[in-house]
PDB file of N, CA and C in Angstrom:
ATOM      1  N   UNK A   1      84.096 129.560 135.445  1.00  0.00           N
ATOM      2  CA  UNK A   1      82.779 129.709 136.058  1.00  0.00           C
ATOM      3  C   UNK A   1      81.777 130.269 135.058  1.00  0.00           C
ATOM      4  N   UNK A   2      82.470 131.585 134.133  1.00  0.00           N
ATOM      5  CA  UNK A   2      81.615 132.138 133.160  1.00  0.00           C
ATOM      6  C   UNK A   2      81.008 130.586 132.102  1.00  0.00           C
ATOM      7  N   UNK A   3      81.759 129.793 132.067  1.00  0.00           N
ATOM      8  CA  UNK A   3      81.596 129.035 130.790  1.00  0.00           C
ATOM      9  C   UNK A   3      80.566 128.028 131.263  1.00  0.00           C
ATOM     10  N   UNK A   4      80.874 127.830 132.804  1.00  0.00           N
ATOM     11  CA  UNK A   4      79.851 126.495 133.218  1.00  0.00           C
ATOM     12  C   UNK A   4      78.248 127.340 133.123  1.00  0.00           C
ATOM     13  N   UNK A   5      78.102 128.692 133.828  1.00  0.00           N
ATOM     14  CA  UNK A   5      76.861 129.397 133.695  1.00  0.00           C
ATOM     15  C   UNK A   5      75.897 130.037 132.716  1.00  0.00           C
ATOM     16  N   UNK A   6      76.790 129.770 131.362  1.00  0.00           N
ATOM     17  CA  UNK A   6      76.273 129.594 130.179  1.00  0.00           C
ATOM     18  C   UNK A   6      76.065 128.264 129.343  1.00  0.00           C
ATOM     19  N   UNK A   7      76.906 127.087 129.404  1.00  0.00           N
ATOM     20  CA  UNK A   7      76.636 126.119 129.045  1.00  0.00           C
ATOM     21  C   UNK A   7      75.670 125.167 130.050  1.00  0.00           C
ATOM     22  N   UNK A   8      76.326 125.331 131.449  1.00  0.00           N
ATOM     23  CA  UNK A   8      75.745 124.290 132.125  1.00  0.00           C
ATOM     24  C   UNK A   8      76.409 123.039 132.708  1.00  0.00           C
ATOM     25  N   UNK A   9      77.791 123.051 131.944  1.00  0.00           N
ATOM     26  CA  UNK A   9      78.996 122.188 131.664  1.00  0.00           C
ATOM     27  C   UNK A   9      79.955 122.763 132.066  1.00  0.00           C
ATOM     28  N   UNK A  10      80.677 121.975 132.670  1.00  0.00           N
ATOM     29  CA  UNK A  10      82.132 121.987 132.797  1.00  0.00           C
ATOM     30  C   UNK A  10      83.237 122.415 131.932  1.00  0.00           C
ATOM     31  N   UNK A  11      84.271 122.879 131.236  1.00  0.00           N
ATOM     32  CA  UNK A  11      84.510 122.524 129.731  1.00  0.00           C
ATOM     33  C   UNK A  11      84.865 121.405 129.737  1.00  0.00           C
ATOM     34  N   UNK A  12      85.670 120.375 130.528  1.00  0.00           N
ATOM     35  CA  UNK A  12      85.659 119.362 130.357  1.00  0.00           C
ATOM     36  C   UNK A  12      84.580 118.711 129.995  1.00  0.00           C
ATOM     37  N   UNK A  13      83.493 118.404 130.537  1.00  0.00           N
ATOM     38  CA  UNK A  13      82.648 117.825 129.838  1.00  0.00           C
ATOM     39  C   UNK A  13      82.210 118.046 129.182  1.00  0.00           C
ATOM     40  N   UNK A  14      81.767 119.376 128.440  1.00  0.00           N
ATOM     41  CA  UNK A  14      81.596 120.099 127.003  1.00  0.00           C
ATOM     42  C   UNK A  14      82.532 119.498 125.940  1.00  0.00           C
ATOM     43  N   UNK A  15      83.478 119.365 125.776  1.00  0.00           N
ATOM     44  CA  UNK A  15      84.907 119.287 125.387  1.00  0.00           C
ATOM     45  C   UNK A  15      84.049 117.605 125.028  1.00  0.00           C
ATOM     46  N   UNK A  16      83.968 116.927 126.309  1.00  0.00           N
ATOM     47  CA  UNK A  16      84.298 115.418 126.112  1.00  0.00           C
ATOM     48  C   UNK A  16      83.117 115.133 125.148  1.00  0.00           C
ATOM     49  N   UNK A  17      81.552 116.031 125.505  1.00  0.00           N
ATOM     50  CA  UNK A  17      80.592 115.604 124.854  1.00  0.00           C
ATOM     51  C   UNK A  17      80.486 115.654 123.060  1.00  0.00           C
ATOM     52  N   UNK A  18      81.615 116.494 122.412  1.00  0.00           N
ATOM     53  CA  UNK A  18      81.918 117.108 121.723  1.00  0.00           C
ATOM     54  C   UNK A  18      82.491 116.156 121.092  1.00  0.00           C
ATOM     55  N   UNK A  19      83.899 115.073 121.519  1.00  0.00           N
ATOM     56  CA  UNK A  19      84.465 114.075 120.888  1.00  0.00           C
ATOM     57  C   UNK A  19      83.706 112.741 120.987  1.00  0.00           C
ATOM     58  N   UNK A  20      82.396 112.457 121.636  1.00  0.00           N
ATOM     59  CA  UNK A  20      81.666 111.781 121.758  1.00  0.00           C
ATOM     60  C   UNK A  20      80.835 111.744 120.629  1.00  0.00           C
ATOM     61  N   UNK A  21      80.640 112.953 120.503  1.00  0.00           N
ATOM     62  CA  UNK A  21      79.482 113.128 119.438  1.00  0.00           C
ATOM     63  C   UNK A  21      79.931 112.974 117.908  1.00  0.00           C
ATOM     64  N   UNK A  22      81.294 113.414 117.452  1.00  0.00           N
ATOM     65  CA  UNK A  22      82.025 112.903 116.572  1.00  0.00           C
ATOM     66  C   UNK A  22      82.557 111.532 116.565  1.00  0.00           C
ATOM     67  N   UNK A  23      82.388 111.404 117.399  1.00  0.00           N
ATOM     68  CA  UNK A  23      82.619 109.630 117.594  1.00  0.00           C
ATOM     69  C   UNK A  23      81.486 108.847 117.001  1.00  0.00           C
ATOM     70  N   UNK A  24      80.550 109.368 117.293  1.00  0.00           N
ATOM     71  CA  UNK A  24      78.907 108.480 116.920  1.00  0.00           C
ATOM     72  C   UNK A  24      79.198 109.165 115.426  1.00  0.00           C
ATOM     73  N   UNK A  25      79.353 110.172 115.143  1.00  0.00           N
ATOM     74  CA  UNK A  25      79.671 110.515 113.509  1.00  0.00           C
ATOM     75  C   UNK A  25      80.514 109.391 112.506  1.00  0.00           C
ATOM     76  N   UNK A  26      81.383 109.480 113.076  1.00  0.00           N
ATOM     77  CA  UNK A  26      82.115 108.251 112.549  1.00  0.00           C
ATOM     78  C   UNK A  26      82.088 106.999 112.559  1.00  0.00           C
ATOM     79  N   UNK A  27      81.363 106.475 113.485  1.00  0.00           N
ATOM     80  CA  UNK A  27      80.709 105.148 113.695  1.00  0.00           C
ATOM     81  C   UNK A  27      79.889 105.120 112.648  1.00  0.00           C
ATOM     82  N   UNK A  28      78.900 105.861 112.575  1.00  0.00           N
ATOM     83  CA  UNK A  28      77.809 105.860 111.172  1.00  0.00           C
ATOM     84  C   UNK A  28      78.422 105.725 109.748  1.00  0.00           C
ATOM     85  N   UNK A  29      79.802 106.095 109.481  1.00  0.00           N
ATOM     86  CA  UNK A  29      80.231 105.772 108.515  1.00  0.00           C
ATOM     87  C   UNK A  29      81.083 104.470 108.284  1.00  0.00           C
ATOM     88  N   UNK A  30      81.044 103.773 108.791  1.00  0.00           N
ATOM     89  CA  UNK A  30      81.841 102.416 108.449  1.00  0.00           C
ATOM     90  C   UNK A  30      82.664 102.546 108.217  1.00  0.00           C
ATOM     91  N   UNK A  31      83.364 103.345 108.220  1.00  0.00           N
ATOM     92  CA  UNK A  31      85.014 102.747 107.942  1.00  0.00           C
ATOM     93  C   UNK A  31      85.687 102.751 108.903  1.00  0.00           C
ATOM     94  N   UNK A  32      85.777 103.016 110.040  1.00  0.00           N
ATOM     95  CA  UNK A  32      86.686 102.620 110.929  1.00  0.00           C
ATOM     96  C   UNK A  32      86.543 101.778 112.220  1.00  0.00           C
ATOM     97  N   UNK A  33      87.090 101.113 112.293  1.00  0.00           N
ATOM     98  CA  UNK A  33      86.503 100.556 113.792  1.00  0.00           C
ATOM     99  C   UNK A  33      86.334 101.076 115.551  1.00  0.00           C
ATOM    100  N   UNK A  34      85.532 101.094 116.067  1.00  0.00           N
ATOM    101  CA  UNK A  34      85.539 101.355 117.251  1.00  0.00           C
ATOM    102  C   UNK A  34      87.141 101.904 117.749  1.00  0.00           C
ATOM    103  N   UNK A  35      87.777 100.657 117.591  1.00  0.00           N
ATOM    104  CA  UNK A  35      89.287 101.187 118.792  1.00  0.00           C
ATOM    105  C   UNK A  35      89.711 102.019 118.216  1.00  0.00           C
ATOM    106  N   UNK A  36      89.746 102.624 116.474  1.00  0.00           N
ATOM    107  CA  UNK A  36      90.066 103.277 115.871  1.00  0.00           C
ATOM    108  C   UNK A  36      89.798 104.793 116.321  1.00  0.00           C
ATOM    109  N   UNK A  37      88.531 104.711 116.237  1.00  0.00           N
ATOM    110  CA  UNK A  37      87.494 106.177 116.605  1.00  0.00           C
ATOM    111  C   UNK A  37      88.214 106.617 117.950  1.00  0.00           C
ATOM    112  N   UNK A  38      88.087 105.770 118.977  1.00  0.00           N
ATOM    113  CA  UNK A  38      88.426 106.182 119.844  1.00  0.00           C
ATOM    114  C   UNK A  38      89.729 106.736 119.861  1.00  0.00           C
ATOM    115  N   UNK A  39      90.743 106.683 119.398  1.00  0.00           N
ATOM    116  CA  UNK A  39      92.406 107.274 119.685  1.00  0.00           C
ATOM    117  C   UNK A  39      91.686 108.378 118.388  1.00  0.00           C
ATOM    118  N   UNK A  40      90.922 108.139 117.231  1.00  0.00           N
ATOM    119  CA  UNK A  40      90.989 109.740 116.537  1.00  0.00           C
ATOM    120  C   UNK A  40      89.897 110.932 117.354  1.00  0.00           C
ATOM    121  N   UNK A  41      89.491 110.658 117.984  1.00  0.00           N
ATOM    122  CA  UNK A  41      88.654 111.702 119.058  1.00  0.00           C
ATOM    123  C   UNK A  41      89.543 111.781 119.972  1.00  0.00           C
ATOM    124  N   UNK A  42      90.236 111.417 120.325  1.00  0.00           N
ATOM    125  CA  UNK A  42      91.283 111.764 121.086  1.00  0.00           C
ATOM    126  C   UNK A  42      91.198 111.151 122.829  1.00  0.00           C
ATOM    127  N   UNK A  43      90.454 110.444 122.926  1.00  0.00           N
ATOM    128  CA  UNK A  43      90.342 109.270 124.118  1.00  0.00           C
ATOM    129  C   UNK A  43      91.790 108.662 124.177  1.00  0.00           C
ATOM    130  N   UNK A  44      92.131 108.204 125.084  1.00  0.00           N
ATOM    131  CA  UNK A  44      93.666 107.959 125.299  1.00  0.00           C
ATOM    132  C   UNK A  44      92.968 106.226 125.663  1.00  0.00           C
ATOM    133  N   UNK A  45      91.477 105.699 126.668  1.00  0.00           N
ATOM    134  CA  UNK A  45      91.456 104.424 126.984  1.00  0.00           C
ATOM    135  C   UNK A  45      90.000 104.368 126.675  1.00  0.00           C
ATOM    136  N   UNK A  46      90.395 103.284 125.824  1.00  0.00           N
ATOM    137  CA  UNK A  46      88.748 102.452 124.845  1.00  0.00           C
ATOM    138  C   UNK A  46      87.536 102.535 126.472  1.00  0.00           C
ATOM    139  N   UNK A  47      87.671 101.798 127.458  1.00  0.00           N
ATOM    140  CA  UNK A  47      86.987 101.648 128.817  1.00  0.00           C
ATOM    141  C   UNK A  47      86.181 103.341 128.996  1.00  0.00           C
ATOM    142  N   UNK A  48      87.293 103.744 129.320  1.00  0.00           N
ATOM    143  CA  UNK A  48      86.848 105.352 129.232  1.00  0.00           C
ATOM    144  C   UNK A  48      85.817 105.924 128.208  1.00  0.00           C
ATOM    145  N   UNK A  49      86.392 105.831 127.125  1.00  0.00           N
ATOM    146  CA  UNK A  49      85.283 106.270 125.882  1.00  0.00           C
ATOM    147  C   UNK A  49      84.394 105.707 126.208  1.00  0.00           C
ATOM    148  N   UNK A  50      84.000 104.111 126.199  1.00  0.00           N
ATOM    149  CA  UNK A  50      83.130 103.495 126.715  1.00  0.00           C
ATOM    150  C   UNK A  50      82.253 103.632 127.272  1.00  0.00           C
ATOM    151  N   UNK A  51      82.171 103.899 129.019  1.00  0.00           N
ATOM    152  CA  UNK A  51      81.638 104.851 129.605  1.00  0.00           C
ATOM    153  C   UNK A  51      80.876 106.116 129.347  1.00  0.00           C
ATOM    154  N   UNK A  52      81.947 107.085 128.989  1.00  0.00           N
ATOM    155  CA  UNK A  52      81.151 108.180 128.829  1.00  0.00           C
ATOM    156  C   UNK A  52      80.391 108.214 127.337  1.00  0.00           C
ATOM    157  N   UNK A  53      80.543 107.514 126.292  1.00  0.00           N
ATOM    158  CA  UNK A  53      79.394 107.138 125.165  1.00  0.00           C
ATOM    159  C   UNK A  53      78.013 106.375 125.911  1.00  0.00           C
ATOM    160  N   UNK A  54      78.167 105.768 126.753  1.00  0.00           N
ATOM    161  CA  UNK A  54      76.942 105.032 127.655  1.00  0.00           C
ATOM    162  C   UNK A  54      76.447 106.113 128.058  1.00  0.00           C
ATOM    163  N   UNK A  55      77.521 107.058 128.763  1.00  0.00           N
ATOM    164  CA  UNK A  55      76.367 108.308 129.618  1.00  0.00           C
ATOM    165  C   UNK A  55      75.895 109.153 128.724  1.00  0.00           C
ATOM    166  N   UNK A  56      76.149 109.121 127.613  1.00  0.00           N
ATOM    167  CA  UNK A  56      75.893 110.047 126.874  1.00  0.00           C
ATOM    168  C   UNK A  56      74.313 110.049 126.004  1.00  0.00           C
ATOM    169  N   UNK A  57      74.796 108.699 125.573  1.00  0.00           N
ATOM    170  CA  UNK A  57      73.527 108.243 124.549  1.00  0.00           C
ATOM    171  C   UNK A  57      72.722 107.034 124.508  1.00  0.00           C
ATOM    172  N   UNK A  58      73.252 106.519 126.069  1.00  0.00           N
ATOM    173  CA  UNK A  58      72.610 105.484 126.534  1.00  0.00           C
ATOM    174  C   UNK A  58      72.501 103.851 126.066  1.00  0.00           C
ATOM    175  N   UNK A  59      73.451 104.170 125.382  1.00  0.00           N
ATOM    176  CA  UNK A  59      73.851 102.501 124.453  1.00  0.00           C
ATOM    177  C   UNK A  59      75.510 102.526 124.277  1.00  0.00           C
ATOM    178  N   UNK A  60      76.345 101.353 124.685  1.00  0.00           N
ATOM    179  CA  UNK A  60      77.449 101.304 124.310  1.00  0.00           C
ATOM    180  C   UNK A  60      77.837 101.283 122.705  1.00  0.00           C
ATOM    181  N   UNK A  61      78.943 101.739 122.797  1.00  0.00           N
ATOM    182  CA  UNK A  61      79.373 102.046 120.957  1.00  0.00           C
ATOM    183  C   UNK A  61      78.927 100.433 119.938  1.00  0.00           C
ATOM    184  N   UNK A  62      78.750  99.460 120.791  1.00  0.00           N
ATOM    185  CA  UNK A  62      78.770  98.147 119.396  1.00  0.00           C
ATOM    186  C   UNK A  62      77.155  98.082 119.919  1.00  0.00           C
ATOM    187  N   UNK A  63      76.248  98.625 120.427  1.00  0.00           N
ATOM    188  CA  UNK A  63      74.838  98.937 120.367  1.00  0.00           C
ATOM    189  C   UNK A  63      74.634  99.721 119.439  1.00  0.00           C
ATOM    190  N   UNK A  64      74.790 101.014 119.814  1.00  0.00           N
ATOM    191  CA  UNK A  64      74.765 102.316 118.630  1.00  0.00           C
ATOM    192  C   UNK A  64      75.209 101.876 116.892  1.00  0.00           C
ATOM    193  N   UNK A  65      76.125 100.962 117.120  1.00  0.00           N
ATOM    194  CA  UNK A  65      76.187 100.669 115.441  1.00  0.00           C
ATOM    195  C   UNK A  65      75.657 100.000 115.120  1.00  0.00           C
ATOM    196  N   UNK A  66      75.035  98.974 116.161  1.00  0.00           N
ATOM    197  CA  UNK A  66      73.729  98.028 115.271  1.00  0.00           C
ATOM    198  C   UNK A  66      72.908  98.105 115.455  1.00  0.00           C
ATOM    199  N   UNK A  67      72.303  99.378 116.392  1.00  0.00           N
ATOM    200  CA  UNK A  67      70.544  99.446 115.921  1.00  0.00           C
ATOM    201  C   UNK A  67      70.658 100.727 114.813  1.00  0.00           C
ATOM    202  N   UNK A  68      72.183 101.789 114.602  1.00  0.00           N
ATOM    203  CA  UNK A  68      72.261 102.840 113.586  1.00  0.00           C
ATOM    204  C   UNK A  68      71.824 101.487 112.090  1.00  0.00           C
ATOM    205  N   UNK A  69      72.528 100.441 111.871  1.00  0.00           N
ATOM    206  CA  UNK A  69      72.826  99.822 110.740  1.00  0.00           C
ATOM    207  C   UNK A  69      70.681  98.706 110.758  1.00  0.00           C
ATOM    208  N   UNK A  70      70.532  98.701 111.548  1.00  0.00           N
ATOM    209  CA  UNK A  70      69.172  98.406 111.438  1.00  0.00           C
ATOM    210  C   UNK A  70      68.068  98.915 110.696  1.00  0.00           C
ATOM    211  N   UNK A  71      68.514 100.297 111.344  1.00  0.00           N
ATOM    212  CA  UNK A  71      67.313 101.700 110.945  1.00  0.00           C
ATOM    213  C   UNK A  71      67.858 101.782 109.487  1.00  0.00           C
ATOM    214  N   UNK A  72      68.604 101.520 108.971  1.00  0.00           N
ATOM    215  CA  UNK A  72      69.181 101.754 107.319  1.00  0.00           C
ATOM    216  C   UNK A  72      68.621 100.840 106.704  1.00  0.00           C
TER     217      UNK A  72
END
């Protein structure tokens, strides 16, 4: 309860926004692919990651890498 009334978050979703956000880190670097990222952030199902990268930043992961690779 202490943790949601200082963050605002759940830790779960703290937690998730956290491997999300390293996820878009690693996307920006090209070397690995999507299904990749996802099992090293620690997502267990691509669908899932999926999702919550949409809620997150409002573009699915093969959006985010081609308007990131645009702006370059």
């Amino acid at each position: 309860k202490k943790f949601k009334a200082i963050t605002g978050q759940s830790t779960t979703e703290f937690i998730r926004a956290i491997r999300v956000k390293r996820a878009a880190t690693l996307m920006k670097t090209g070397k690995y692919s999507i299904t990749e990222i996802v099992f090293m952030v620690g997502f267990s199902d691509p669908k899932h990651f999926r999702s919550c990268f949409k809620k997150q930043f409002g573009q699915t992961p093969t959006q985010f890498i081609k308007n990131y690779k645009e702006m370059d």
